[in-house]
Every structure is written in C-alpha cells, then in structure tokens.
Protein backbone atom coordinates (compact mmCIF):
# COMPACT_ATOMS: atom_id res chain seq x y z
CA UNK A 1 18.45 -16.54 -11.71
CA UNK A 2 17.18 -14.46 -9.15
CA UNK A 3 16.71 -15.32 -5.58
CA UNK A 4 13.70 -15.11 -4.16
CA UNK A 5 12.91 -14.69 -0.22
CA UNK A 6 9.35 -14.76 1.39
CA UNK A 7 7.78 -13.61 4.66
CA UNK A 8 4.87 -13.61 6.13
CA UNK A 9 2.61 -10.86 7.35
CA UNK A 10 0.97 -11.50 10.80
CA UNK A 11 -1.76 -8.39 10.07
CA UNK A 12 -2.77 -9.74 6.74
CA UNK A 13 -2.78 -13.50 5.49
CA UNK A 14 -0.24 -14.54 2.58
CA UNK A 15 3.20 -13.83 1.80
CA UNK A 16 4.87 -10.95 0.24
CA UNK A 17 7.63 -11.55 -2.07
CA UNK A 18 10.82 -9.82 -1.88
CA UNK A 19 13.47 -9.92 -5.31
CA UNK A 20 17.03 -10.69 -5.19
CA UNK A 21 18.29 -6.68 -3.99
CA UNK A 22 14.84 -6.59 -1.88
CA UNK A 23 13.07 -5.12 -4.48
CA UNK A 24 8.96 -5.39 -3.50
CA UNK A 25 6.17 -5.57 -6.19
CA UNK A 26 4.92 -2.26 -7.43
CA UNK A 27 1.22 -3.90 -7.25
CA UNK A 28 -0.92 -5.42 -4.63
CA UNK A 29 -3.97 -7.82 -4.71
CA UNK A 30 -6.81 -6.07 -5.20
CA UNK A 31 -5.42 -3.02 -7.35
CA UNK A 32 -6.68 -1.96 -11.07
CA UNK A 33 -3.81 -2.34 -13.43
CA UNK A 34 -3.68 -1.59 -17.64
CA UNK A 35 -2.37 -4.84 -19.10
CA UNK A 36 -0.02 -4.60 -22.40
CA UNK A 37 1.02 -7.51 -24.05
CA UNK A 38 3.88 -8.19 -26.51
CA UNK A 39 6.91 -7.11 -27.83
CA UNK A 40 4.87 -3.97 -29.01
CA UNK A 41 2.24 -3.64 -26.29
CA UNK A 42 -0.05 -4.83 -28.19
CA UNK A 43 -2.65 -6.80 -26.72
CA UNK A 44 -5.41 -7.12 -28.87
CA UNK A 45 -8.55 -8.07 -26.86
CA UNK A 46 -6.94 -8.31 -24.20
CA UNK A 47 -6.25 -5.01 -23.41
CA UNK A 48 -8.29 -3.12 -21.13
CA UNK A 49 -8.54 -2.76 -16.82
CA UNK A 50 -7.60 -6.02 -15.02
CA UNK A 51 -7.65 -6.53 -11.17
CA UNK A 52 -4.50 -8.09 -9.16
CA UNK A 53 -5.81 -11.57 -7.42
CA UNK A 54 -2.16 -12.99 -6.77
CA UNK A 55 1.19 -12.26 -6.46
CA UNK A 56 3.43 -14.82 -7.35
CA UNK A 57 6.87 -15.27 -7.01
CA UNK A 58 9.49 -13.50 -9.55
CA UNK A 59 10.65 -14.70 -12.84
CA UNK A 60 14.39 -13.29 -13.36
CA UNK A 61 14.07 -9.41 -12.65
CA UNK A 62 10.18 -9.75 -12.82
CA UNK A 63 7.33 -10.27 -10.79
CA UNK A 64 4.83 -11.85 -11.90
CA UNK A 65 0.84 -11.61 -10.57
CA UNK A 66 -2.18 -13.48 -11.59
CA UNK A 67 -5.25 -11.30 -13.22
CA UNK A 68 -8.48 -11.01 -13.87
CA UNK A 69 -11.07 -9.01 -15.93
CA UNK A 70 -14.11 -8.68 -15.56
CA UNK A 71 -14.82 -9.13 -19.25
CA UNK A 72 -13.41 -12.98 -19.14
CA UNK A 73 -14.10 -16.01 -17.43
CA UNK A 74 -10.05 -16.64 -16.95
CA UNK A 75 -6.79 -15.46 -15.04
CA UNK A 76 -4.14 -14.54 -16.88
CA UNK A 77 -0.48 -14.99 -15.63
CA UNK A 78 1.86 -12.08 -16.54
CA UNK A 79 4.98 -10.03 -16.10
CA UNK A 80 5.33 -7.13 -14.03
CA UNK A 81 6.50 -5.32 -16.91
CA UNK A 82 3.36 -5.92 -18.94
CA UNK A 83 1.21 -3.69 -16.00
CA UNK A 84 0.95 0.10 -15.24
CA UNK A 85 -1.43 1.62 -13.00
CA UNK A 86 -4.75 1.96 -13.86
C-alpha cells in the first residue's frame, strides 16, 4: 500500500496530495477531463467532459478525484487512470 503524505498550501485553501515517490496528481480542481470507464474504456453514458471538484487521496499507485458533469445531478469517484485531458 502506498503511503500517502499531505501539505497544506498557505496561498490556496486545501491540501495537495503527494504519492509514495512524491509523485503529484496530473489534474487539479477545476480542470476539464475525458472520463473512460472499464476494462475497455468503455463508459457508456457516462462518457463525455467532466470537471475536477476534489482531489482525494491515492488508492495504491492511483489518485483518485471526485467529478462532475454537467449532464448529471451526481459526483462520480474515479481513478486517475480513467482521466485524460480534455
């Protein structure tokens, strides 16, 4: 299991998340990502653009981020892996 450490940033509220070699996230809050889901990538409806509205803390080798589109009324919690820039 990886090991996680956290700081905080004086110039912007929250925490950034750091992964076991100090690996940082490749997205932050805010940012349009494609979402993929599945062994395949396939996602079904839920593919399309999604917005980054939390960073979480890492799974294994993973980050993980909360997201949100504007075509449902939910978040979705996934995998860094599942994400490529928009």
């Amino acid at each position: 299991m990886a090991t996680l450490s956290c700081q905080t940033s004086r110039a912007v509220s929250g925490f950034y998340y750091y992964g076991e070699g100090g690996e940082q996230p490749k997205f932050k809050i805010g940012q349009s990502v494609n979402y993929t889901s599945g062994r395949f990538g396939f996602a079904g409806s839920a593919r399309g653009i999604y917005k980054i509205t939390q960073l979480l803390p890492s799974e294994g080798d993973d980050f993980q981020y909360k997201i949100k589109s504007a075509a449902e009324p939910h978040e979705r919690l996934v995998k860094e892996s599942q994400l490529t820039p928009a």
